[in-house]
N, C-alpha and C. Protein backbone atom coordinates (compact mmCIF):
# COMPACT_ATOMS: atom_id res chain seq x y z
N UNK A 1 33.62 30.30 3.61
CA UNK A 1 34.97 30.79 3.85
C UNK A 1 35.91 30.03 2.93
N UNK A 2 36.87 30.96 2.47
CA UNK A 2 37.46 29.76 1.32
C UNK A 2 38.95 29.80 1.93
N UNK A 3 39.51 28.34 1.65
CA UNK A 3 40.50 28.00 1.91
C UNK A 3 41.77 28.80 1.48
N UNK A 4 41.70 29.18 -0.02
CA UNK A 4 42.91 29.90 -0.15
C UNK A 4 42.15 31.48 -0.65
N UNK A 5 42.22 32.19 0.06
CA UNK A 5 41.90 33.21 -0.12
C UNK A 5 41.84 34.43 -1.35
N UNK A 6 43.77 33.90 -1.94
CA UNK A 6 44.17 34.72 -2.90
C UNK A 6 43.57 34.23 -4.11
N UNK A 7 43.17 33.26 -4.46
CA UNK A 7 42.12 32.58 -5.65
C UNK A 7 40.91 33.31 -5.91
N UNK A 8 40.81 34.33 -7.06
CA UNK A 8 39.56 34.70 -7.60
C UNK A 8 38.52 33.66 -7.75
N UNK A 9 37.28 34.22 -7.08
CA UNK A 9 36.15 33.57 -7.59
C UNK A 9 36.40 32.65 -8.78
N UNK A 10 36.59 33.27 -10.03
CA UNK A 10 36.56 32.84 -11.35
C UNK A 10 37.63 31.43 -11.58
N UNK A 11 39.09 31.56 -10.84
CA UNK A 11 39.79 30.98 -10.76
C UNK A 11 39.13 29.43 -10.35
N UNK A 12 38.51 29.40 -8.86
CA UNK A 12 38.05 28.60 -8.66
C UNK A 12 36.66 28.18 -9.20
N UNK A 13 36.47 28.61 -9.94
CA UNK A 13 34.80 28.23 -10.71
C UNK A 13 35.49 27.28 -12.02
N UNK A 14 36.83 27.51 -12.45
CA UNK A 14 37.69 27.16 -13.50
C UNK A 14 38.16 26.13 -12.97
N UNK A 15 38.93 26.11 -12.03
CA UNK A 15 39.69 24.81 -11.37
C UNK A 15 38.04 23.37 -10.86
N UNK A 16 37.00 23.83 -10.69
CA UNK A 16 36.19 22.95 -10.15
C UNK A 16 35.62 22.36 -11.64
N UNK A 17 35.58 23.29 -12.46
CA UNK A 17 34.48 22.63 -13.33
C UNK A 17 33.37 23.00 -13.58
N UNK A 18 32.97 24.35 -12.81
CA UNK A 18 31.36 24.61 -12.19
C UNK A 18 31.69 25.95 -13.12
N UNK A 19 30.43 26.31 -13.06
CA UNK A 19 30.26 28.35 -13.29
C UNK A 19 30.18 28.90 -11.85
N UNK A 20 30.28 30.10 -12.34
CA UNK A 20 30.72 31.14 -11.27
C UNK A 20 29.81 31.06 -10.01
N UNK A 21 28.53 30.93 -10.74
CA UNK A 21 27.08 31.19 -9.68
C UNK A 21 27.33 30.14 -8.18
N UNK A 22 27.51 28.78 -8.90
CA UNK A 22 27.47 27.81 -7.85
C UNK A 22 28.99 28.06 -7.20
N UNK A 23 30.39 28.88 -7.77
CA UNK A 23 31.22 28.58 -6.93
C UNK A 23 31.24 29.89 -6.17
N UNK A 24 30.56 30.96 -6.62
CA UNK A 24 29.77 32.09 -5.32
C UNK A 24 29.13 31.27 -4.11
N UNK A 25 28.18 31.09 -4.83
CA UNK A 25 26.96 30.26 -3.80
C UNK A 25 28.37 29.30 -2.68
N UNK A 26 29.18 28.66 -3.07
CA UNK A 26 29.83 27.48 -1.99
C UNK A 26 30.72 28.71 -1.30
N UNK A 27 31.20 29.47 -1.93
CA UNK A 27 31.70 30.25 -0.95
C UNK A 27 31.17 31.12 0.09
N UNK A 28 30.00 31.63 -0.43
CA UNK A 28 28.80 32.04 0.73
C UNK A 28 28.69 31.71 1.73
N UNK A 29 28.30 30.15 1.76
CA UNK A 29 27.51 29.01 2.53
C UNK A 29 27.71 27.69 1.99
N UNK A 30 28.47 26.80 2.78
CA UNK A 30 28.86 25.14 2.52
C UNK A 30 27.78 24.29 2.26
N UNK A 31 26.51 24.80 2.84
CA UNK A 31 25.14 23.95 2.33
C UNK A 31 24.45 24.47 1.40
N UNK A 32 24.42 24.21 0.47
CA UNK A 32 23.91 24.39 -1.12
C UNK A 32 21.87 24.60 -0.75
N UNK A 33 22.04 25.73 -1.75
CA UNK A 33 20.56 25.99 -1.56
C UNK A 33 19.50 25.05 -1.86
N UNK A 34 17.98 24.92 -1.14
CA UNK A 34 17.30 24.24 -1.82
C UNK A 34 17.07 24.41 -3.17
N UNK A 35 16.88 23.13 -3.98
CA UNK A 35 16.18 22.96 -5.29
C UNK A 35 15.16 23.62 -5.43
N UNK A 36 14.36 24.10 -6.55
CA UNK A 36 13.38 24.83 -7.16
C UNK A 36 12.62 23.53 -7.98
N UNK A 37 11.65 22.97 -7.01
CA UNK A 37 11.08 22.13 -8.51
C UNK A 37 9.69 22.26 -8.95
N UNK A 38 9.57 22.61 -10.20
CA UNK A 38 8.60 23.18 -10.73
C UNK A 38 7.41 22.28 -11.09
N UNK A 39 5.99 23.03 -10.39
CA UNK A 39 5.04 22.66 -10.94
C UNK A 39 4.57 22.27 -12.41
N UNK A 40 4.77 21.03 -12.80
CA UNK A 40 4.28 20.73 -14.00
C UNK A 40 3.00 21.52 -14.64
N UNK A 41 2.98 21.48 -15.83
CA UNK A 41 1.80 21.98 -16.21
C UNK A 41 1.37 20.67 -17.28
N UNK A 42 0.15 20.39 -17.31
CA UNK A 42 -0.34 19.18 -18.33
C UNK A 42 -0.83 20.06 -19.15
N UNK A 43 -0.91 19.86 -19.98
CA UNK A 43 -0.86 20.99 -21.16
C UNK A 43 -2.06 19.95 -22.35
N UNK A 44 -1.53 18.74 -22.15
CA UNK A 44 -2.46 17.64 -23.10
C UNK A 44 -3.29 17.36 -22.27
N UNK A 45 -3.48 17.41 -21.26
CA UNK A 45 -4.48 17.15 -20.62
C UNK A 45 -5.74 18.11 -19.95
N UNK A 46 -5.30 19.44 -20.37
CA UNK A 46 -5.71 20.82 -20.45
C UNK A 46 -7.62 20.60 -20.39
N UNK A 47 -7.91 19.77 -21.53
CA UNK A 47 -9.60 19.74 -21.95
C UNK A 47 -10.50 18.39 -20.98
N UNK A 48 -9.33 17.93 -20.57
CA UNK A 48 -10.11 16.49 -19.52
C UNK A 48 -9.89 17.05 -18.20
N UNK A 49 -8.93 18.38 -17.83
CA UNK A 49 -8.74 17.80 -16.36
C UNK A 49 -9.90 18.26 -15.53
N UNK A 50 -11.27 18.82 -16.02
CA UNK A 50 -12.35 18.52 -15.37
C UNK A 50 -12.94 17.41 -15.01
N UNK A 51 -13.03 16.45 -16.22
CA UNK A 51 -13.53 15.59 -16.52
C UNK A 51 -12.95 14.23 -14.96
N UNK A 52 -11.34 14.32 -14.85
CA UNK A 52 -10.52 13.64 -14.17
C UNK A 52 -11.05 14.10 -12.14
N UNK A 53 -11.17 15.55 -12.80
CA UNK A 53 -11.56 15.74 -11.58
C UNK A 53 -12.78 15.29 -10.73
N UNK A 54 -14.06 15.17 -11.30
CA UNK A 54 -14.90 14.91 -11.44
C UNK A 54 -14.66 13.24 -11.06
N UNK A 55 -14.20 12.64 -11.58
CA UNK A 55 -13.99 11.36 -11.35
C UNK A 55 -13.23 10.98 -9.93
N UNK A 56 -12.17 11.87 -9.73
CA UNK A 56 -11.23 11.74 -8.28
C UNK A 56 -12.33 12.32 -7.46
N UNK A 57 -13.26 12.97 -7.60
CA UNK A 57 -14.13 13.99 -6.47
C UNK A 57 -15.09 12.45 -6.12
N UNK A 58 -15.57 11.68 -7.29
CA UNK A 58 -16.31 10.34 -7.25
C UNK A 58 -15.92 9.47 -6.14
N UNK A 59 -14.82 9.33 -6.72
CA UNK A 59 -13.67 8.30 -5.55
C UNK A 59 -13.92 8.51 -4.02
N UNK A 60 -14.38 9.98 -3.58
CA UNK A 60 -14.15 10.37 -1.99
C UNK A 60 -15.41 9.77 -1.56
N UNK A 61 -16.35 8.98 -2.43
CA UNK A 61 -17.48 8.90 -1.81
C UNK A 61 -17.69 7.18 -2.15
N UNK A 62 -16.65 6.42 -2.75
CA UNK A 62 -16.78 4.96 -3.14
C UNK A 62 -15.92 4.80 -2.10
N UNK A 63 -16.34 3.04 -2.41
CA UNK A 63 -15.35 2.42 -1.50
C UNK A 63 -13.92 1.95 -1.99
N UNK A 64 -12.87 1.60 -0.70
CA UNK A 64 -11.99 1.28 -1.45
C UNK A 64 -11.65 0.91 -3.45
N UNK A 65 -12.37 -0.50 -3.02
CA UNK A 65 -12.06 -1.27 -3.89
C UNK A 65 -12.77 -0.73 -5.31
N UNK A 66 -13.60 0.27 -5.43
CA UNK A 66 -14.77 0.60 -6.38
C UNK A 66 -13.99 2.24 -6.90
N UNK A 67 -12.50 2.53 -6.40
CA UNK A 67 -12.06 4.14 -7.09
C UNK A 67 -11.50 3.60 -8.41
N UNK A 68 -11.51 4.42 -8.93
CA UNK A 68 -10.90 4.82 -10.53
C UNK A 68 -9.14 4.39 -10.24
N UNK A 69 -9.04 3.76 -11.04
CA UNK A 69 -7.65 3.66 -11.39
C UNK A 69 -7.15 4.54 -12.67
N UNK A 70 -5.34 4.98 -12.92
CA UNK A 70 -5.40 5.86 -13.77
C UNK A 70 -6.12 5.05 -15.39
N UNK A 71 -5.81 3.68 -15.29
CA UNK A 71 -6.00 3.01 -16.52
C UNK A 71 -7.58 3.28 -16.84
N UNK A 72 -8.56 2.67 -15.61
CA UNK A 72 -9.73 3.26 -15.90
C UNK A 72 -9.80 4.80 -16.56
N UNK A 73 -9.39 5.47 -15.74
CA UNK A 73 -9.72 6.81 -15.89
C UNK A 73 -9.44 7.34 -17.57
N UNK A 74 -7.89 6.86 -17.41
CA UNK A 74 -8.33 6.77 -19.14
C UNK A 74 -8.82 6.20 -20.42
N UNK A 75 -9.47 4.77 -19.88
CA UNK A 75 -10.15 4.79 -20.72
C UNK A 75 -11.78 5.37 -20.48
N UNK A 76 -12.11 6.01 -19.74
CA UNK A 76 -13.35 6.62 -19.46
C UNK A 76 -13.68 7.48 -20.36
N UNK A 77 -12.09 8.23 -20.16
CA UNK A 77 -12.18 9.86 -21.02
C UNK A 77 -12.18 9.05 -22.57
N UNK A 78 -11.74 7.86 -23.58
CA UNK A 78 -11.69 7.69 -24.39
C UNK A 78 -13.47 7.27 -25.03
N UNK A 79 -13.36 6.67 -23.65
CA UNK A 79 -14.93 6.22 -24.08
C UNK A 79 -16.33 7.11 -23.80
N UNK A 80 -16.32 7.91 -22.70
CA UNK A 80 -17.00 8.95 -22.56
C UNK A 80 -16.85 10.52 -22.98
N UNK A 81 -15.56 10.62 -23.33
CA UNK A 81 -15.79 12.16 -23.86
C UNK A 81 -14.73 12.39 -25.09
N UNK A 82 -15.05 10.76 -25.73
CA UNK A 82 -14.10 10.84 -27.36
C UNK A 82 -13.05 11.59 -26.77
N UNK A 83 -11.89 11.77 -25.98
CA UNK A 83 -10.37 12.49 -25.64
C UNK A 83 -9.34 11.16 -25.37
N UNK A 84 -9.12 10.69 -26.40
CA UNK A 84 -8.09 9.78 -26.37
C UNK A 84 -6.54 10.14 -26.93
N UNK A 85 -6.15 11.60 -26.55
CA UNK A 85 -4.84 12.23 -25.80
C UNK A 85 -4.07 11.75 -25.01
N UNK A 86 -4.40 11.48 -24.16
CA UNK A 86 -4.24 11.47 -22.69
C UNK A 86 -3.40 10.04 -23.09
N UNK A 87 -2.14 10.07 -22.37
CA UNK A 87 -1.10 8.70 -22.22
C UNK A 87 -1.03 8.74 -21.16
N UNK A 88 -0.96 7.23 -21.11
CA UNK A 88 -0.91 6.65 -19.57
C UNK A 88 -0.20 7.24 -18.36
N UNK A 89 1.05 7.89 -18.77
CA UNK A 89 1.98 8.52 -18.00
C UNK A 89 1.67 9.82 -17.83
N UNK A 90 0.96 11.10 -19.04
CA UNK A 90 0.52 11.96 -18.37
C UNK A 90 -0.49 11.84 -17.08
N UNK A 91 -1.71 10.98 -17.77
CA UNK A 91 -2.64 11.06 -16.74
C UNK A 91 -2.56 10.86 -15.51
N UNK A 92 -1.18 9.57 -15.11
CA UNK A 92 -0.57 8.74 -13.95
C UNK A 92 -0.07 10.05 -12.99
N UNK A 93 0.32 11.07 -13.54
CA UNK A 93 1.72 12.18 -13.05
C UNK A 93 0.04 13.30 -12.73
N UNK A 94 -0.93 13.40 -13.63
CA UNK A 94 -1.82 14.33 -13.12
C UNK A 94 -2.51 14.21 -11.99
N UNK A 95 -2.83 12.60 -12.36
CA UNK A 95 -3.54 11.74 -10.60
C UNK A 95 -2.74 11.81 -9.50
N UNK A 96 -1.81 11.43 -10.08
CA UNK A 96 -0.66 11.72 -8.20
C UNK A 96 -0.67 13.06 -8.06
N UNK A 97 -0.61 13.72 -8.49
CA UNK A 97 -0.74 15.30 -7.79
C UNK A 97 -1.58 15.45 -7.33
N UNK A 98 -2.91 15.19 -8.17
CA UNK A 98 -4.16 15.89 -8.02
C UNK A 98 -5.19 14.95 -7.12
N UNK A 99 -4.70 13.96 -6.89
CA UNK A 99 -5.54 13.35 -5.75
C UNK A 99 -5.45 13.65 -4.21
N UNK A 100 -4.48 13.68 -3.54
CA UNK A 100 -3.86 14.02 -2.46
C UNK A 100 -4.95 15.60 -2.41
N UNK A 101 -4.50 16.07 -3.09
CA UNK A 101 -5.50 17.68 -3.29
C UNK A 101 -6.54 17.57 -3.29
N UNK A 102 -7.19 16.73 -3.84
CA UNK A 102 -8.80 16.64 -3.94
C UNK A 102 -9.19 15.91 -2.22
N UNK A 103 -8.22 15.22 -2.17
CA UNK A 103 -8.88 14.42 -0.93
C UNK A 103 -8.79 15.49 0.30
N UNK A 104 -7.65 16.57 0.08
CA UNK A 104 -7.69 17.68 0.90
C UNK A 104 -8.83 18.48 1.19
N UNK A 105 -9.33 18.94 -0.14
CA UNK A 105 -10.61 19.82 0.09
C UNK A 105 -11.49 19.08 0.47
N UNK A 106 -11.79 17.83 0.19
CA UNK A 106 -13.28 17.27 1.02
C UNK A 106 -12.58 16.63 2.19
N UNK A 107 -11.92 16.85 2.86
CA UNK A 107 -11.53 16.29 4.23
C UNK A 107 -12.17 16.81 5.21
N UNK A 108 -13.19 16.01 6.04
CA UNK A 108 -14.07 16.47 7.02
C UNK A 108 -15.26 16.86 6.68
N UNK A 109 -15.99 16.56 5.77
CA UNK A 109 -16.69 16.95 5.05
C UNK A 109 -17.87 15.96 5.07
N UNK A 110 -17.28 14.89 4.57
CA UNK A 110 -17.78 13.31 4.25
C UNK A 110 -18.85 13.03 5.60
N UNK A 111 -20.52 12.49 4.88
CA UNK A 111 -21.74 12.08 5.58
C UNK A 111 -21.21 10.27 5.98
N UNK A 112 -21.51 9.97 7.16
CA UNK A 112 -20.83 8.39 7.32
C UNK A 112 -22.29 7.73 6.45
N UNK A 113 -22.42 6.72 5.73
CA UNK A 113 -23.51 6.81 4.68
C UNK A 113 -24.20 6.08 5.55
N UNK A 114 -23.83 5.39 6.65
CA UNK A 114 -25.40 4.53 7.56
C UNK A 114 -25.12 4.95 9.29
N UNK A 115 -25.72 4.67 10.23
CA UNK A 115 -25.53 4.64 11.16
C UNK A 115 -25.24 3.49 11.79
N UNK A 116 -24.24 3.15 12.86
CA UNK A 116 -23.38 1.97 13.47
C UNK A 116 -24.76 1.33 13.83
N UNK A 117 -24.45 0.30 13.30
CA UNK A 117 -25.27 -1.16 13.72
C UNK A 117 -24.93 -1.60 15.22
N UNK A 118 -25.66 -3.03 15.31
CA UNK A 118 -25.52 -3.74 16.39
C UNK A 118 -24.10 -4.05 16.92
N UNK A 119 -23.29 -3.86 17.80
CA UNK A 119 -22.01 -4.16 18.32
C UNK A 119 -20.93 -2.94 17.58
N UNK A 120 -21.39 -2.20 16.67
CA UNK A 120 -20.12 -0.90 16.31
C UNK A 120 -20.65 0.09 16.69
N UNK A 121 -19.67 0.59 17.02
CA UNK A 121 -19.75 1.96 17.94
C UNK A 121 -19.73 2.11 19.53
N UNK A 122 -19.39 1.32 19.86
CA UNK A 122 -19.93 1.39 21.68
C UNK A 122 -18.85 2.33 21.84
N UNK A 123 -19.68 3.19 22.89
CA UNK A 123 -19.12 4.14 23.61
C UNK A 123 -17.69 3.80 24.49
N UNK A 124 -17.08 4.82 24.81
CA UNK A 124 -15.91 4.50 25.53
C UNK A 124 -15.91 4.70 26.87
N UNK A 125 -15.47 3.79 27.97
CA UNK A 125 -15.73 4.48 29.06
C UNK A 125 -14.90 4.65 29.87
N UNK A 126 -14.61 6.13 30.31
CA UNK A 126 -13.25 6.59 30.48
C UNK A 126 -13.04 6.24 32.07
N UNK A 127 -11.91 6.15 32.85
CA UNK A 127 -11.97 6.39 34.25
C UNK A 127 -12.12 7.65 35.00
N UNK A 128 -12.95 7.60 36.18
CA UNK A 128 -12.95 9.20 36.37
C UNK A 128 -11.51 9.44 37.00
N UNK A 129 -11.21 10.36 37.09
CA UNK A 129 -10.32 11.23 37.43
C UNK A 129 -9.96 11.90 38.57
């Protein structure tokens, strides 16, 4: 709802500073639409991101301390598949996306690799009811 009524759109898109679109949009509705933020595309990283994947899919089955870091990871691809493209910051921006995702699809999935030893695992024992 706008304050002074007799003010063209345009008028006030002029007096703010803004273009027309956003001083439509405030007159519409006082809460400004969500942002649009766009899926990156790695474009240099186009010929490894199997290779990366493959390596994050590795990770779901090591332990903590034994996953790929991005630094490893790139030097893996330099040393295992001659692709020394890849800068630290693409690969950093491909791993944060693409890990969270990978760990998605194998979620629930995962074999526990031994069975509970002596003193882990005891059962719980509930009160009856």
């Amino acid at each position: 709802m706008r304050l002074d009524p007799s003010l063209p759109q345009r008028a006030l898109a002029k007096k703010y500073g803004v273009h027309r679109r956003p001083a439509r949009q405030a007159i519409a509705s006082a809460i400004p639409p969500p942002r649009k933020v766009p899926r990156r595309k790695f474009r240099i990283l186009a010929p490894a991101v199997g290779w990366i994947d493959a390596m994050l899919r590795e990770d779901l089955r090591a332990p903590r301390k034994q996953k790929h870091t991005v630094e490893r990871i790139v030097q893996r691809l330099a040393e295992e598949h001659d692709f020394d493209q890849a800068s630290y910051s693409s690969a950093r921006n491909y791993v944060r996306e693409r890990r969270p995702e990978i760990a998605a699809e194998g979620a629930g999935t995962g074999q526990h690799p031994r069975r509970p030893g002596l003193g882990e695992g005891r059962p719980a024992v509930l009160p009856d009811r």
